[in-house]
C-alpha atoms as a PDB file:
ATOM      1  CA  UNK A   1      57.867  -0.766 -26.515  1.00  0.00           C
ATOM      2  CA  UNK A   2      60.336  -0.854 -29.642  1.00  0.00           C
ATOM      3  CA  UNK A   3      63.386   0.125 -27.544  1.00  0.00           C
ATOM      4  CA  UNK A   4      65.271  -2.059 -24.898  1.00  0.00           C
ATOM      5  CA  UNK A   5      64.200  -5.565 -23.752  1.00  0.00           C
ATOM      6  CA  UNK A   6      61.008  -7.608 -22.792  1.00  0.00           C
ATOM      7  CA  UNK A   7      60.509 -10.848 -21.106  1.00  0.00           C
ATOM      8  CA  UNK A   8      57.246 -12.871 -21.709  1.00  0.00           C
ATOM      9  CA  UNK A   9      54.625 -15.002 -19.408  1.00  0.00           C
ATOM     10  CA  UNK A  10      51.960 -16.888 -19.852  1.00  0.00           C
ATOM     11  CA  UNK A  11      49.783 -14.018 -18.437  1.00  0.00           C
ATOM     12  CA  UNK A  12      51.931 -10.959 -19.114  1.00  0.00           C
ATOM     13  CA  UNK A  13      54.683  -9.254 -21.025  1.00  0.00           C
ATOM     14  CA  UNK A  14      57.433  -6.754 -19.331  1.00  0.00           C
ATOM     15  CA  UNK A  15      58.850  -4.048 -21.770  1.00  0.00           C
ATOM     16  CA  UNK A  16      61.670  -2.580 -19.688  1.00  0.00           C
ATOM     17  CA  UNK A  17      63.882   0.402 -21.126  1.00  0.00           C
ATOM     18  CA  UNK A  18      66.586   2.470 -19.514  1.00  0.00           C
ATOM     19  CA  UNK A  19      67.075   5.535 -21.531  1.00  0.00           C
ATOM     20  CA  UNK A  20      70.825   7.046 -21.874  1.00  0.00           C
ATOM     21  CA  UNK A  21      70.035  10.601 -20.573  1.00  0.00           C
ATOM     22  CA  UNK A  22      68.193  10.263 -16.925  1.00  0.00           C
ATOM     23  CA  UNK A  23      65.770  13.320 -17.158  1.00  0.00           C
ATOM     24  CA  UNK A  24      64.681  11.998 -13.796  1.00  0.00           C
ATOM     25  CA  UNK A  25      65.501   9.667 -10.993  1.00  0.00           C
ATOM     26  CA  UNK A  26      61.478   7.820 -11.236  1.00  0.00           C
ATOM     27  CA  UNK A  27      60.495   5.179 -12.876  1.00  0.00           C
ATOM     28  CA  UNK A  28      57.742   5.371 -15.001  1.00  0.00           C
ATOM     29  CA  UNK A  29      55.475   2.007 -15.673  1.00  0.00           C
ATOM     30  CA  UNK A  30      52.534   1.504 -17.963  1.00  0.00           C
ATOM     31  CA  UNK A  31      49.737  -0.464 -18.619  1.00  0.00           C
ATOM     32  CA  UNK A  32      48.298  -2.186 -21.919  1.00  0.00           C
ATOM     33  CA  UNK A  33      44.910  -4.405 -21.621  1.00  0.00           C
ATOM     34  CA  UNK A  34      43.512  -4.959 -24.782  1.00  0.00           C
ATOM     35  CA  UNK A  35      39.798  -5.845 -25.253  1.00  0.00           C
ATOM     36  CA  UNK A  36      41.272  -9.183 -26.075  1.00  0.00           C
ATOM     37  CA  UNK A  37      41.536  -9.898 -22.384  1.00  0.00           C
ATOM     38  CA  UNK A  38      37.953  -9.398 -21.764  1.00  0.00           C
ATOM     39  CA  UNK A  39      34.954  -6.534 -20.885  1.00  0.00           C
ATOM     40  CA  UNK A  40      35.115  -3.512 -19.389  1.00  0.00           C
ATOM     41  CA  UNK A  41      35.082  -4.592 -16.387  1.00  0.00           C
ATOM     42  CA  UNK A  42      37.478  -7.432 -16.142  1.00  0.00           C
ATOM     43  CA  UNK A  43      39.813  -5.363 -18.191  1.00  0.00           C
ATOM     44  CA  UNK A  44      39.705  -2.807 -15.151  1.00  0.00           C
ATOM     45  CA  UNK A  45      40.125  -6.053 -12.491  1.00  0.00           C
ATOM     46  CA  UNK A  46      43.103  -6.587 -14.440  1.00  0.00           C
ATOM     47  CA  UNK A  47      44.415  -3.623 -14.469  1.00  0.00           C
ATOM     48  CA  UNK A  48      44.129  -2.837 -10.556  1.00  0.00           C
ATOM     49  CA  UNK A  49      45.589  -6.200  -9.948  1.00  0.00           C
ATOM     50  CA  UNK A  50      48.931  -5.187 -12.128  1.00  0.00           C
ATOM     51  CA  UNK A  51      48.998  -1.782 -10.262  1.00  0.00           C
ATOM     52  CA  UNK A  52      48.923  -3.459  -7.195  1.00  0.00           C
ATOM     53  CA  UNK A  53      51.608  -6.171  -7.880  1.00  0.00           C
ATOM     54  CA  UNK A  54      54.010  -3.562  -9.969  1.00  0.00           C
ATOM     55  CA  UNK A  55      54.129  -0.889  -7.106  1.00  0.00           C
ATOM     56  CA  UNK A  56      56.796  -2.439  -4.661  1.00  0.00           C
ATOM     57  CA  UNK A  57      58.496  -3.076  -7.493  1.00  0.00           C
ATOM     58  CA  UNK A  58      58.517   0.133  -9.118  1.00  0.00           C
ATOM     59  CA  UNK A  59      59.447   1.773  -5.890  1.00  0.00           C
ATOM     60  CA  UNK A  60      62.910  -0.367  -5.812  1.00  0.00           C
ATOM     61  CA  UNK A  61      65.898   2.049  -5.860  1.00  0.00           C
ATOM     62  CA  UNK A  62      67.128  -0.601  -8.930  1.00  0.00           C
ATOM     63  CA  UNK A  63      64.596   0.539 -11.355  1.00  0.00           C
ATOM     64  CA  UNK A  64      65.303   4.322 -11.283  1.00  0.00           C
ATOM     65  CA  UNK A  65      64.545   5.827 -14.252  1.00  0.00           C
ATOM     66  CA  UNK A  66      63.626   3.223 -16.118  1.00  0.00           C
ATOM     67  CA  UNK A  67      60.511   3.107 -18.432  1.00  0.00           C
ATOM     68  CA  UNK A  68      58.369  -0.020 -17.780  1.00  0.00           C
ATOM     69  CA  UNK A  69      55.804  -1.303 -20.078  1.00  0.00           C
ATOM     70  CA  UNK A  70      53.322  -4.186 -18.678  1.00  0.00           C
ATOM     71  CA  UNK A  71      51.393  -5.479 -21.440  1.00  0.00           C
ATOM     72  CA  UNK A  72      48.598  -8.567 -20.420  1.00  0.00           C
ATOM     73  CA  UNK A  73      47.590 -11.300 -22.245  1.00  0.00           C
ATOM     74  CA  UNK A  74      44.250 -12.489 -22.715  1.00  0.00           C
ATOM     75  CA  UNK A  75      45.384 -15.272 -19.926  1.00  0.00           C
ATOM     76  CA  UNK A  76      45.828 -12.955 -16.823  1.00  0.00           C
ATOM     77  CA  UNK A  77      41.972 -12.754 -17.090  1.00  0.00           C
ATOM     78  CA  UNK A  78      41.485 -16.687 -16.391  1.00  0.00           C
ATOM     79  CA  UNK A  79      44.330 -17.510 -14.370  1.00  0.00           C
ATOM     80  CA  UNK A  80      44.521 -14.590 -11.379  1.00  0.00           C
ATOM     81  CA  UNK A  81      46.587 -17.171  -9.050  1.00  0.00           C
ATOM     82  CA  UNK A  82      49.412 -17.388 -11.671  1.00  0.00           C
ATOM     83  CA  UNK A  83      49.358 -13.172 -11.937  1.00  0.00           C
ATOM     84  CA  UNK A  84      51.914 -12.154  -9.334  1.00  0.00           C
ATOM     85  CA  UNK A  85      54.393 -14.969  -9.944  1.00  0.00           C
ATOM     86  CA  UNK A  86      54.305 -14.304 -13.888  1.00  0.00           C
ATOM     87  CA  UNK A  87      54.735 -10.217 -13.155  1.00  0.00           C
ATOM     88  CA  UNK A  88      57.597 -10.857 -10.398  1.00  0.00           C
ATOM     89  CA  UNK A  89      59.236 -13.476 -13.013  1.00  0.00           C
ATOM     90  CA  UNK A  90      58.716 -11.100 -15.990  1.00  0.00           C
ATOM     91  CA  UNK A  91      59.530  -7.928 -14.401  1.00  0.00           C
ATOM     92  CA  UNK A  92      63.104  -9.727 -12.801  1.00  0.00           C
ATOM     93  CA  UNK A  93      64.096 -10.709 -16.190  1.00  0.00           C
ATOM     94  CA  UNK A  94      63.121  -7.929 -18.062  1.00  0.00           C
ATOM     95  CA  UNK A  95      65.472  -5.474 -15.659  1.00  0.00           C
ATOM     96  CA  UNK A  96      68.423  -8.149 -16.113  1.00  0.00           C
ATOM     97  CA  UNK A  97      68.123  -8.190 -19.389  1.00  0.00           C
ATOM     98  CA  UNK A  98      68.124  -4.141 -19.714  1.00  0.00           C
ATOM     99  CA  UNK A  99      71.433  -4.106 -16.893  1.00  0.00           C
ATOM    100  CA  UNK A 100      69.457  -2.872 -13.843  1.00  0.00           C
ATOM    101  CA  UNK A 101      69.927  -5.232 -10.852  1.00  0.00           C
END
């Protein structure tokens, strides 16, 4: 999450990295949901929601071979409605900021 560029939300954060040397043409994404978000449980709600919402995304021919990072904030667990417009808005900037359109 050092390397490359992130852009911030109210409910998440986007870490988005493009390394130099493409070892492979897929884009890997990850997750981070820290207990501060809540329980077991609605850690795992969160979780499945941010799969769901990244995986069109992640398909995109754009992002590539790009490593993704989707860290969420102890708000994605109160506000659900505001999820997929904070992920889309976070996850456009962070690949304009790292040069993939």
């Amino acid at each position: 999450m050092r390397c490359g560029t992130r852009a911030s939300r109210p409910t998440v954060v986007v870490h988005a990295w493009r390394p130099d040397v493409e070892q492979t043409d897929v884009s890997r994404v990850g997750f981070v949901v820290s207990r501060s978000v809540g329980g077991a449980v609605v850690r795992n709600r969160v979780k499945r929601r941010l799969r769901a919402l990244v995986r069109p995304m992640a398909m995109e021919p754009a992002s590539n071979g790009c490593r993704i990072v989707v860290r969420a904030l102890p708000y994605a667990a109160i506000d659900s409605k505001r999820l997929p417009g904070d992920v889309q808005s976070a996850w456009s900037s962070a690949m304009a900021k790292a040069g993939v359109s």
